[in-house]
N, C-alpha and C. Protein backbone atom coordinates (compact mmCIF):
# COMPACT_ATOMS: atom_id res chain seq x y z
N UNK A 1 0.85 -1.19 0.00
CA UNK A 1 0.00 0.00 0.00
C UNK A 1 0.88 1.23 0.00
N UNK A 2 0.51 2.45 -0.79
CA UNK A 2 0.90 3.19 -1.28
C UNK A 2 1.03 4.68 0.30
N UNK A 3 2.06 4.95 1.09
CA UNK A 3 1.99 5.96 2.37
C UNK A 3 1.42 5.46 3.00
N UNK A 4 1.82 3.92 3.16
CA UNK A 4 1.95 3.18 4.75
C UNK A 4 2.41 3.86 6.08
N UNK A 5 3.09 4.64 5.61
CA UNK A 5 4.15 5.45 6.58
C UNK A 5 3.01 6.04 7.58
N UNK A 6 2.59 6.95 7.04
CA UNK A 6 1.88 7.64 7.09
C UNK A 6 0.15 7.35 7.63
N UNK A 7 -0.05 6.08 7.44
CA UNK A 7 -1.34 5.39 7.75
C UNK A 7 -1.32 5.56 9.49
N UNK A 8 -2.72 6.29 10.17
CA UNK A 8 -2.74 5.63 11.30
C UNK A 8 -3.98 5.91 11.54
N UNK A 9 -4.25 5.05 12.73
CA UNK A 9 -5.76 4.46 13.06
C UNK A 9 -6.07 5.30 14.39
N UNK A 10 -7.37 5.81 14.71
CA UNK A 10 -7.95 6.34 16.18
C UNK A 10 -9.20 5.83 15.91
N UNK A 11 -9.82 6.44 17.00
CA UNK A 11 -11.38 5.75 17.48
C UNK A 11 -11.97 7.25 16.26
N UNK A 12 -13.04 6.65 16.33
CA UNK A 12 -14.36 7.77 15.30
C UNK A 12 -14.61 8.89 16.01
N UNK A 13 -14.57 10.15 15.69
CA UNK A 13 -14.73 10.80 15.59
C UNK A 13 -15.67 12.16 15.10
N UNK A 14 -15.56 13.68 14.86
CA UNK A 14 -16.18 14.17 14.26
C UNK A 14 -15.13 14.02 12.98
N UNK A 15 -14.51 12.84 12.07
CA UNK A 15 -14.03 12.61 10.61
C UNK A 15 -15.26 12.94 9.84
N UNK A 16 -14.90 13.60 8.70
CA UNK A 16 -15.89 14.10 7.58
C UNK A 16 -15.68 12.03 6.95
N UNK A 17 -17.09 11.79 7.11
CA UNK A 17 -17.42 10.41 6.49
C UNK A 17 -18.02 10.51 5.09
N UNK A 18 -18.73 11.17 4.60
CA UNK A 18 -19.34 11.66 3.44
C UNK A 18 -18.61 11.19 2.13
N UNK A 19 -17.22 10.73 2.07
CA UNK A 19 -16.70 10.71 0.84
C UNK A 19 -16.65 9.11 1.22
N UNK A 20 -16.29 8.31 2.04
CA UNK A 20 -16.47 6.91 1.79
C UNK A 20 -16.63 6.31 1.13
N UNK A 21 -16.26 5.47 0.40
CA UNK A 21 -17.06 4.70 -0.39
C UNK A 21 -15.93 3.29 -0.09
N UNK A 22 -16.99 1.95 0.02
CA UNK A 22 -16.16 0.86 -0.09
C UNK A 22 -16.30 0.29 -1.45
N UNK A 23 -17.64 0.79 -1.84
CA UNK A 23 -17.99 -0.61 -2.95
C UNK A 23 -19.23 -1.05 -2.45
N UNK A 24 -19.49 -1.61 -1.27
CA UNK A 24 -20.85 -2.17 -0.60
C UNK A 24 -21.40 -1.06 0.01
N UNK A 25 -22.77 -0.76 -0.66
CA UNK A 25 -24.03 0.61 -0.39
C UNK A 25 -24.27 0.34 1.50
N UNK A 26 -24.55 -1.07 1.26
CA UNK A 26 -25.00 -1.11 2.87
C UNK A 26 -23.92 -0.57 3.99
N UNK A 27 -22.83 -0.89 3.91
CA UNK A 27 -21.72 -0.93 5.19
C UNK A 27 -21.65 0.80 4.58
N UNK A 28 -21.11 1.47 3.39
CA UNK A 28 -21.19 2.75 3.62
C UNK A 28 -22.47 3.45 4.17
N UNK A 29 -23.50 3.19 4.10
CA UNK A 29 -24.99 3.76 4.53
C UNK A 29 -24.81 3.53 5.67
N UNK A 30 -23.91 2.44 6.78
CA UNK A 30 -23.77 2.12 8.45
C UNK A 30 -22.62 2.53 8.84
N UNK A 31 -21.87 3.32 7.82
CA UNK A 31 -20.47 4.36 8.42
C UNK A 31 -21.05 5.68 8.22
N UNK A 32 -21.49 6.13 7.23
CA UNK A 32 -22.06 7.61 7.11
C UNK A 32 -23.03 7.84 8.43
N UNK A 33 -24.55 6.80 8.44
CA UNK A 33 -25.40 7.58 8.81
C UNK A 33 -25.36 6.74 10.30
N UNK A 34 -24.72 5.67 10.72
CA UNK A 34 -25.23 4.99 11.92
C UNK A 34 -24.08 4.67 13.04
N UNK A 35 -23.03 4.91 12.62
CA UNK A 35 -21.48 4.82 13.36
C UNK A 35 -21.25 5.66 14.43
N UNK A 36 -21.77 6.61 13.76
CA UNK A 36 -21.43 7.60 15.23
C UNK A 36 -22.52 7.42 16.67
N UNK A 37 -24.10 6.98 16.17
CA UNK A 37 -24.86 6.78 17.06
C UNK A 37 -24.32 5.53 17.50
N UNK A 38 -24.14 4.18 17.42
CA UNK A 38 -23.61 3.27 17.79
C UNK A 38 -22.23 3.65 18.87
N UNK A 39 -21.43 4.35 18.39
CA UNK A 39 -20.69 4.87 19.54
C UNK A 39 -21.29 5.91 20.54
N UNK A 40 -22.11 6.77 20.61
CA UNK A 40 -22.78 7.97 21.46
C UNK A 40 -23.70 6.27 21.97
N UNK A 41 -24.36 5.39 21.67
CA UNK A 41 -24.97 4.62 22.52
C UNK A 41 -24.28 3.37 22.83
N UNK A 42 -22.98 3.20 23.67
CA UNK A 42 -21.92 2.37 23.51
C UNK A 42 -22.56 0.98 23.04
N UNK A 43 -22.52 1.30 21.69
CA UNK A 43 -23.18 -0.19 21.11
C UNK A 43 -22.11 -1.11 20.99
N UNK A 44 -21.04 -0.15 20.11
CA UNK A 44 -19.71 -0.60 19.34
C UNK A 44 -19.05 1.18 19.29
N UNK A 45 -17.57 0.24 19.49
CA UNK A 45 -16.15 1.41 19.01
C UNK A 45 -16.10 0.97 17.49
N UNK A 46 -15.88 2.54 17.02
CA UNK A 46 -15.33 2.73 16.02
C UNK A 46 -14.06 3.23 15.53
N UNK A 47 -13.45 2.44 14.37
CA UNK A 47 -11.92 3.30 14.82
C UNK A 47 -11.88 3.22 13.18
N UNK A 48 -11.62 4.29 13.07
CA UNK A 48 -11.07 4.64 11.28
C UNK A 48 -9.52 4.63 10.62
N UNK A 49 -8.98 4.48 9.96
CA UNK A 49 -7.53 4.23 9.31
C UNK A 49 -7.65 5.64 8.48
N UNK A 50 -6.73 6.68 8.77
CA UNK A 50 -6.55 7.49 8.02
C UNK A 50 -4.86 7.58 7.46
N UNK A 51 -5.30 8.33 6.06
CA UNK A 51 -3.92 8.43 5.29
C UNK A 51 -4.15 10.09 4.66
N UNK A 52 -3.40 10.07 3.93
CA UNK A 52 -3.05 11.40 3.27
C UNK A 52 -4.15 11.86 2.31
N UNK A 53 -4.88 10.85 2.29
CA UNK A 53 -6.47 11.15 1.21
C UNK A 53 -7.62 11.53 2.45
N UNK A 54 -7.77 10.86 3.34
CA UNK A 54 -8.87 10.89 4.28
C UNK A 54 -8.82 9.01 4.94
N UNK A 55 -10.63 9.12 4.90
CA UNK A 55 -10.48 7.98 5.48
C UNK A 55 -10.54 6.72 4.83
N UNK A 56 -9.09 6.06 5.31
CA UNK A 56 -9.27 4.94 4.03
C UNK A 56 -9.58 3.58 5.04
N UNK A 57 -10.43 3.58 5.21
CA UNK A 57 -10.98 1.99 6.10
C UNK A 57 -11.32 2.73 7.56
N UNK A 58 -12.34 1.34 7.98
CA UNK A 58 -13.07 1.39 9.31
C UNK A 58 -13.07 0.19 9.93
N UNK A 59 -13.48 0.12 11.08
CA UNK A 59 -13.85 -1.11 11.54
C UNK A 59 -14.34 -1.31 13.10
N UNK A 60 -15.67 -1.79 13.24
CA UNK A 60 -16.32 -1.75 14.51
C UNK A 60 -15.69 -2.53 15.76
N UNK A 61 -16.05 -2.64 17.06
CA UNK A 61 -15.36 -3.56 17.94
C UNK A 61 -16.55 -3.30 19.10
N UNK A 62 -17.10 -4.68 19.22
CA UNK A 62 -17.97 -4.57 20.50
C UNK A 62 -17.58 -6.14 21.38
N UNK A 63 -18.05 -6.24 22.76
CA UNK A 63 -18.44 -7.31 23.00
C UNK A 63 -19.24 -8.33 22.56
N UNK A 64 -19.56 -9.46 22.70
CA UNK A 64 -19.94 -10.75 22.67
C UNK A 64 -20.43 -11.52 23.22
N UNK A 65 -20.42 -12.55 22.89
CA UNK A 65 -21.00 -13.88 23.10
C UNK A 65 -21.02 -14.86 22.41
N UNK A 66 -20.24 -16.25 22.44
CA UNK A 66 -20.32 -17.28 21.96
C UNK A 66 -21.30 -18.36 22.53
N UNK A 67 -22.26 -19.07 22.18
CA UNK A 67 -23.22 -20.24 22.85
C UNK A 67 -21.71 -21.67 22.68
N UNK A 68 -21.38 -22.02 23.50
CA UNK A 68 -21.04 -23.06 23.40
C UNK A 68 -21.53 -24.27 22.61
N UNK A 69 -22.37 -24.46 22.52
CA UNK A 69 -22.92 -25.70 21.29
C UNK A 69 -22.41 -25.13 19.77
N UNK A 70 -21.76 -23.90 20.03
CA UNK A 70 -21.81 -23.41 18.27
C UNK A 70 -19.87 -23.49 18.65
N UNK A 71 -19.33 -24.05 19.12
CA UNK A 71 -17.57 -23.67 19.34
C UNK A 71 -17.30 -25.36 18.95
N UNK A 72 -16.21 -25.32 17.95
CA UNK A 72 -16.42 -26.84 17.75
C UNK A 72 -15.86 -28.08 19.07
N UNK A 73 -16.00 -28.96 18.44
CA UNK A 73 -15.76 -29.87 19.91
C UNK A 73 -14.32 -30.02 20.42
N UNK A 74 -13.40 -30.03 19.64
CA UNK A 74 -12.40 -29.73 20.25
C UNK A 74 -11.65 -29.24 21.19
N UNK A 75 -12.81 -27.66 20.90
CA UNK A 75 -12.01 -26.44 21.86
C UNK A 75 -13.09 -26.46 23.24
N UNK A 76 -14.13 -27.08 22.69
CA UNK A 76 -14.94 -27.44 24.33
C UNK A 76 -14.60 -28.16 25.28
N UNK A 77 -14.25 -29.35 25.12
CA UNK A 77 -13.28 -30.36 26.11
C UNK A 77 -12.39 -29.36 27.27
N UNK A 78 -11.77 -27.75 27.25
CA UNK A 78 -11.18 -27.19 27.35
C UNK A 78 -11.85 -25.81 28.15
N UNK A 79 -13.10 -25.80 27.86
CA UNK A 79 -13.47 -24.95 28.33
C UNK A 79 -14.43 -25.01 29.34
N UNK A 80 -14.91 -23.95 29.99
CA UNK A 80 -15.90 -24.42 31.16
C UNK A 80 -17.69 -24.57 30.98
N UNK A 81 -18.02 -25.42 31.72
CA UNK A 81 -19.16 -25.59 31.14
C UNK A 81 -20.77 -25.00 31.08
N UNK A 82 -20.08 -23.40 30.96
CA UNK A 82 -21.07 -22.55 30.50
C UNK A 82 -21.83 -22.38 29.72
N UNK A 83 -23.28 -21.73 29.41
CA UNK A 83 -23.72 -21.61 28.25
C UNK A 83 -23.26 -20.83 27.14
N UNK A 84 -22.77 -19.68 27.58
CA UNK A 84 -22.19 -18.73 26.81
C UNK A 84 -20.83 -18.61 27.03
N UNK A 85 -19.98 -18.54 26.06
CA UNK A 85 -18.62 -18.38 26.10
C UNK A 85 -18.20 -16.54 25.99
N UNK A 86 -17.62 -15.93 26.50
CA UNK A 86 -16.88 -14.79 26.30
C UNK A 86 -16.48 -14.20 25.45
N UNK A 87 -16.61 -13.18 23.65
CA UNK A 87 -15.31 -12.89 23.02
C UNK A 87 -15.80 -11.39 22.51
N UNK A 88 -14.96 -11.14 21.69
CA UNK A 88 -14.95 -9.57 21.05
C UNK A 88 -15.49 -9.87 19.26
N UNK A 89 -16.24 -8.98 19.05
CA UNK A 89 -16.65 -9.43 17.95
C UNK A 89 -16.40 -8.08 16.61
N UNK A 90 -15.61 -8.41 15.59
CA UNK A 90 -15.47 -7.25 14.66
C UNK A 90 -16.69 -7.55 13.75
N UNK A 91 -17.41 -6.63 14.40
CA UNK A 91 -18.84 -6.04 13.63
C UNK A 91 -18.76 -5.60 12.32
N UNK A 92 -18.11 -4.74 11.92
CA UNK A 92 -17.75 -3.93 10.31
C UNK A 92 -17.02 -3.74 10.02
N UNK A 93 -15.97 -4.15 9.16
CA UNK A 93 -14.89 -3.82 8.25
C UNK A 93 -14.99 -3.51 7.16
N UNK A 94 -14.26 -2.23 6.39
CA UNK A 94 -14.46 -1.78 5.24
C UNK A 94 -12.99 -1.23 5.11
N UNK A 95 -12.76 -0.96 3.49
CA UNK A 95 -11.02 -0.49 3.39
C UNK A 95 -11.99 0.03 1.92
N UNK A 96 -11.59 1.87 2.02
CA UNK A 96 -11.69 2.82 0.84
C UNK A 96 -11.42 1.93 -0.67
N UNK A 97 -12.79 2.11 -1.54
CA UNK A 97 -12.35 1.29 -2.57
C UNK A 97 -10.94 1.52 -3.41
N UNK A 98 -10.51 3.30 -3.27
CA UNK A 98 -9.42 3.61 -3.85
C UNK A 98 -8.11 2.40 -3.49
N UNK A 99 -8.46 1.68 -2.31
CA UNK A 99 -7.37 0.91 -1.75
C UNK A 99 -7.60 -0.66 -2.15
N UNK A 100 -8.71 -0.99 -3.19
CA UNK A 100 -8.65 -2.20 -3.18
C UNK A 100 -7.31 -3.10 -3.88
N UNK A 101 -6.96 -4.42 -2.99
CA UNK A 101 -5.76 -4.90 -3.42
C UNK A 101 -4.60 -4.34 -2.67
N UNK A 102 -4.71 -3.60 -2.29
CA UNK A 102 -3.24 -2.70 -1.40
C UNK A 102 -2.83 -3.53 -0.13
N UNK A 103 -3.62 -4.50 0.22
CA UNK A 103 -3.57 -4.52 2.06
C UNK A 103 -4.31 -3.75 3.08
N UNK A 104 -5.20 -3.32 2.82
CA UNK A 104 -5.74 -2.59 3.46
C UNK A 104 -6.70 -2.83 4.57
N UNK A 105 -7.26 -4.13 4.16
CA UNK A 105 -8.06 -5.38 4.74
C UNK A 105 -7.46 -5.70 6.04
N UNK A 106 -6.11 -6.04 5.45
CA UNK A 106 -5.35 -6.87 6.14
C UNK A 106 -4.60 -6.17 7.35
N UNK A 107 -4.79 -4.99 7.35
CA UNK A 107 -4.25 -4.15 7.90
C UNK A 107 -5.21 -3.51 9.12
N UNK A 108 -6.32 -3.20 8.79
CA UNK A 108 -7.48 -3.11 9.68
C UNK A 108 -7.74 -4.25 10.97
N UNK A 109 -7.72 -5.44 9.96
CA UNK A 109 -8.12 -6.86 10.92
C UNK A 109 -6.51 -6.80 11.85
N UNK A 110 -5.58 -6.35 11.42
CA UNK A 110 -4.27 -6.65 12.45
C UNK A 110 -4.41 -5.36 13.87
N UNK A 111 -4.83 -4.22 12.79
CA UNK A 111 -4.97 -3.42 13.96
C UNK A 111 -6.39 -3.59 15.41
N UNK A 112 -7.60 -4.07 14.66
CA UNK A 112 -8.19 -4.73 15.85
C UNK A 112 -8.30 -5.63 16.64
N UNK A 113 -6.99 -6.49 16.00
CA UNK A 113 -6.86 -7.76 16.63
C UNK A 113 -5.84 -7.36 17.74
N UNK A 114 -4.98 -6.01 17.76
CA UNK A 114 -4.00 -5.49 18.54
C UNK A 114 -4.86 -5.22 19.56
N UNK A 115 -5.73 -4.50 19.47
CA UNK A 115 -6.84 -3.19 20.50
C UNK A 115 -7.81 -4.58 21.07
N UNK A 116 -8.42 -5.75 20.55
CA UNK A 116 -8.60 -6.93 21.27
C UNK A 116 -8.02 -7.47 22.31
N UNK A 117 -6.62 -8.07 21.98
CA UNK A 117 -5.52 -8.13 22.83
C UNK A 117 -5.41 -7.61 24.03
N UNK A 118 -5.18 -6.34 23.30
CA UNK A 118 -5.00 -5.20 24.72
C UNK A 118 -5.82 -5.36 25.83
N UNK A 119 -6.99 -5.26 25.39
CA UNK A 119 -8.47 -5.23 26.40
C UNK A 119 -8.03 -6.34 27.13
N UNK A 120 -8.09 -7.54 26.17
CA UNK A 120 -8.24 -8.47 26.86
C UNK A 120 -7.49 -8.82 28.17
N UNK A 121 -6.79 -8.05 28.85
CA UNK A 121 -5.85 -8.09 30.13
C UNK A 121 -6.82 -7.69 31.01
N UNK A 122 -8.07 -6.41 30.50
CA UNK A 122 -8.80 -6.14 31.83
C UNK A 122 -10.03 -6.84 31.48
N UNK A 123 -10.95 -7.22 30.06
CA UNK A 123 -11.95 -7.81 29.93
C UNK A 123 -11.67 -9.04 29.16
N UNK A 124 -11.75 -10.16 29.84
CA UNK A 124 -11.75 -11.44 29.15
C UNK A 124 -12.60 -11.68 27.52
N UNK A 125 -11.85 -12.28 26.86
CA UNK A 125 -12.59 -13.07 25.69
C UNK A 125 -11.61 -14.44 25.66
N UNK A 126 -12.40 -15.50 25.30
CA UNK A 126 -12.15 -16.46 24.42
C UNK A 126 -11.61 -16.64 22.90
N UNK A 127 -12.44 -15.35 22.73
CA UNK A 127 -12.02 -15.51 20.78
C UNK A 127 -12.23 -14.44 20.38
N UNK A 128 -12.32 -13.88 19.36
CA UNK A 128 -12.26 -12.85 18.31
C UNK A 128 -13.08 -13.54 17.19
N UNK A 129 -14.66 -13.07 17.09
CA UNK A 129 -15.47 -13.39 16.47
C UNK A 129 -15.77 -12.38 15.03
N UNK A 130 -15.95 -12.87 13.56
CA UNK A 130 -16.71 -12.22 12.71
C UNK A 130 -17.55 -12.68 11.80
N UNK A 131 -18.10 -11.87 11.40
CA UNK A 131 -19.12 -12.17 10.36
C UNK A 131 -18.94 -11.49 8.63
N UNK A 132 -18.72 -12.97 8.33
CA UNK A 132 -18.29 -11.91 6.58
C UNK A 132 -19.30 -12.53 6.01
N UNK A 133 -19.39 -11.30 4.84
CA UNK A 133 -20.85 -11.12 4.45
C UNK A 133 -21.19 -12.61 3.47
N UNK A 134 -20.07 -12.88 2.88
CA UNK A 134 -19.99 -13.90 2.03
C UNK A 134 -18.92 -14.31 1.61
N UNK A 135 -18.74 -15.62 0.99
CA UNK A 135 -18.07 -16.38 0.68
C UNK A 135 -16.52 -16.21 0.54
N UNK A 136 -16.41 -14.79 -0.42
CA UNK A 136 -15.33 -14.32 -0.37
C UNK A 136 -14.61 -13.21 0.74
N UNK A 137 -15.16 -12.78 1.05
CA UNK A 137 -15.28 -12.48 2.53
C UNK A 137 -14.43 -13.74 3.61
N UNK A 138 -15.25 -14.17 3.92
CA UNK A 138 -15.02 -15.75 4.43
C UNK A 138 -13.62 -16.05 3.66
N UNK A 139 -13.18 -16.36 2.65
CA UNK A 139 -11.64 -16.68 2.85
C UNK A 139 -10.95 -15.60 3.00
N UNK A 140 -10.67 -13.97 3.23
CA UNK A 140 -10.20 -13.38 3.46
C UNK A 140 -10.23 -13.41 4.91
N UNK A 141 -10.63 -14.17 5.44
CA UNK A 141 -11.16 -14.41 7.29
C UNK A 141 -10.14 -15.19 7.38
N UNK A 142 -10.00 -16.50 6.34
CA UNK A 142 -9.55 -17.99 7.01
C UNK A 142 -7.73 -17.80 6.50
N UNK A 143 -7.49 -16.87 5.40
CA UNK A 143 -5.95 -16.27 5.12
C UNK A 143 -5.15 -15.78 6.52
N UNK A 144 -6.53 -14.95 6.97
CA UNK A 144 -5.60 -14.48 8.54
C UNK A 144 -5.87 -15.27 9.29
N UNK A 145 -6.24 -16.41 9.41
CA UNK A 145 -6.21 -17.12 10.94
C UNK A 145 -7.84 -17.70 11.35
N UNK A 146 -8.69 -17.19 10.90
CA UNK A 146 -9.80 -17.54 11.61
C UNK A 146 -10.47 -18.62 10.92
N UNK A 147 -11.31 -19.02 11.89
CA UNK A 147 -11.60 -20.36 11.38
C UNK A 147 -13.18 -21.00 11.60
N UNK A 148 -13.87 -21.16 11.19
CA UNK A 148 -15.58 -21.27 10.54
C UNK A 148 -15.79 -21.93 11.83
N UNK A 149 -17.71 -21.30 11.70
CA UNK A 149 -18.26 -22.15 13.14
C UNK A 149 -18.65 -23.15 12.48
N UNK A 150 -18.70 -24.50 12.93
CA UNK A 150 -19.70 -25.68 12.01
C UNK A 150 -20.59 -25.10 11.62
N UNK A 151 -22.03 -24.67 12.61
CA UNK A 151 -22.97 -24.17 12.06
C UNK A 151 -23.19 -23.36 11.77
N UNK A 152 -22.23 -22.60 11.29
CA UNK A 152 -22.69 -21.49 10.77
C UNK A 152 -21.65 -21.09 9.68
N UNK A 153 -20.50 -21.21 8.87
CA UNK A 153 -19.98 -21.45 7.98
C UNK A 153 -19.28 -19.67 7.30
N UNK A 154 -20.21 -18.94 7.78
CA UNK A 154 -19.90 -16.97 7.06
C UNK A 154 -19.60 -16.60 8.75
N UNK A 155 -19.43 -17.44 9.82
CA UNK A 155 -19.31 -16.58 11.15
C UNK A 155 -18.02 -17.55 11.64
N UNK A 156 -16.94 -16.50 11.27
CA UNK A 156 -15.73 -17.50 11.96
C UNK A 156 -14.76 -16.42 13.19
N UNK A 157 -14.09 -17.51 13.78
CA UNK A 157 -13.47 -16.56 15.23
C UNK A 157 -12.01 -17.41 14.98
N UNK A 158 -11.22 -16.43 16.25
CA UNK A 158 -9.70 -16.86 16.40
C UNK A 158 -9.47 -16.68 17.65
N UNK A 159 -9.23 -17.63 18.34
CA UNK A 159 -9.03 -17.33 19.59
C UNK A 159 -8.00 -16.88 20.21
N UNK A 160 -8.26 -16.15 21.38
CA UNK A 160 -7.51 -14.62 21.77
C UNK A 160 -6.03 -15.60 22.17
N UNK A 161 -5.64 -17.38 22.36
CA UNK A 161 -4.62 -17.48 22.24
C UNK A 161 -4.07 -17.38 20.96
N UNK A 162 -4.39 -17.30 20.00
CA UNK A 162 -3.99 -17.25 18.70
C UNK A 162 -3.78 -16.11 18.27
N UNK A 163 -4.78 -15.19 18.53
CA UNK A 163 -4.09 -13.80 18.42
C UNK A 163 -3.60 -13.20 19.10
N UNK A 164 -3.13 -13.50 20.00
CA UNK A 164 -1.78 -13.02 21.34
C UNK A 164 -0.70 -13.62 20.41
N UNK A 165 -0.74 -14.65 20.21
CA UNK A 165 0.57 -15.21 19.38
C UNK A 165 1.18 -14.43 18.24
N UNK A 166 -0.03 -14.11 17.50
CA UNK A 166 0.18 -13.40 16.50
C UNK A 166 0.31 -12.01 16.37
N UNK A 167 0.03 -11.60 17.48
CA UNK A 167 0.09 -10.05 17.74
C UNK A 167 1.41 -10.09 18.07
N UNK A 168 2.12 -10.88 18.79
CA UNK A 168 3.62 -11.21 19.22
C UNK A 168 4.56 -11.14 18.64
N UNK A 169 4.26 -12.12 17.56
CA UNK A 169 5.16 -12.21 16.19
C UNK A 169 4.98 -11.08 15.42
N UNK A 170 4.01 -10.35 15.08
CA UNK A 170 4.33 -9.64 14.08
C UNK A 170 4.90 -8.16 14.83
N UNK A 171 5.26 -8.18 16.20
CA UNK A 171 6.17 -6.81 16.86
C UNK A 171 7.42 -7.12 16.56
C-alpha cells in the first residue's frame, strides 16, 4: 500500500465520512449515517484508518457472546461448562475502494486484533469473532487465521490465544 508510513488508526470521531465509499451501499450507509450513534450509545467502538487522502478503512469492535454448542468440539473439552462463552466481535470492516488490493483489509483486521488483545488483560474473551458477508469475505477471514463455526460457515473466530501469538510475532 501506497503511504503506509503515514497510515494511522484512532477511534471515530467528528471525521468528515461523506466521501467513503467501499464498494458495498449497505456498510457505507452504516459508516455515514449509523457509526457515530452506535458509539454515542456504547453499542460498538469505532476506529477509522486514516492516510493522506482521508479515510481509508473502518472497523467496529464490541463485546460478545459465543453459545457453546456453536464452538467446535475440540475447543470445548477445554473450556468451562457454561452456556455462553466470552469474546470480542469485529462487527464492520471496510477499506476505501481507492485501496482495493493494497492490504488494506489486512491491515485493519491486524490493527483490531491489537486493541482486542490489549483489552483483553482487563476484559476477558475467548475468541475474536466475525461475520463476513460472504463467501469471499469468508476466505479473506480464514488467510488471517480464523476459522468457521460448524454451524454457521460466514461466522468465523480466532481465539484470543492465537491472536496473542500473532500479535507477538508480528512486533
Amino acid at each position: 500500500m501506497t503511504g503506509r508510513a503515514r497510515l494511522r488508526f484512532e477511534p471515530l470521531g467528528d471525521h468528515d465520512r461523506s466521501a467513503f465509499r467501499s464498494g458495498d451501499e449497505l456498510l457505507d450507509r452504516w459508516f455515514t449515517t449509523h457509526a457515530g450513534q452506535e458509539v454515542r450509545r456504547h453499542v460498538a467502538r469505532v476506529f477509522v484508518a486514516i492516510d493522506d487522502q482521508g479515510i481509508a478503512g473502518f472497523y467496529s469492535l464490541s463485546m460478545f457472546s459465543i453459545s457453546v454448542e456453536d464452538i467446535p468440539p475440540h475447543f470445548v473439552k477445554r473450556l468451562p461448562r457454561y452456556g455462553l462463552i466470552p469474546a470480542a466481535l469485529i462487527g464492520r470492516l471496510a477499506r476505501h475502494e481507492r485501496l482495493l488490493g493494497q492490504g488494506m483489509g489486512e491491515l485493519l483486521v491486524a490493527d483490531a486484533v491489537r486493541r482486542i488483545v490489549t483489552a483483553e488483560t482487563a476484559v476477558a474473551a475467548w475468541a475474536i469473532v466475525v461475520d463476513a458477508k460472504h463467501e469471499a469475505a469468508s476466505r479473506f477471514y480464514r488467510r488471517l487465521g480464523f476459522e468457521p463455526f460448524p454451524s454457521r460457515p460466514l461466522r468465523l473466530f480466532m481465539t484470543l490465544t492465537n491472536a496473542t501469538a500473532a500479535v507477538a510475532k508480528s512486533t
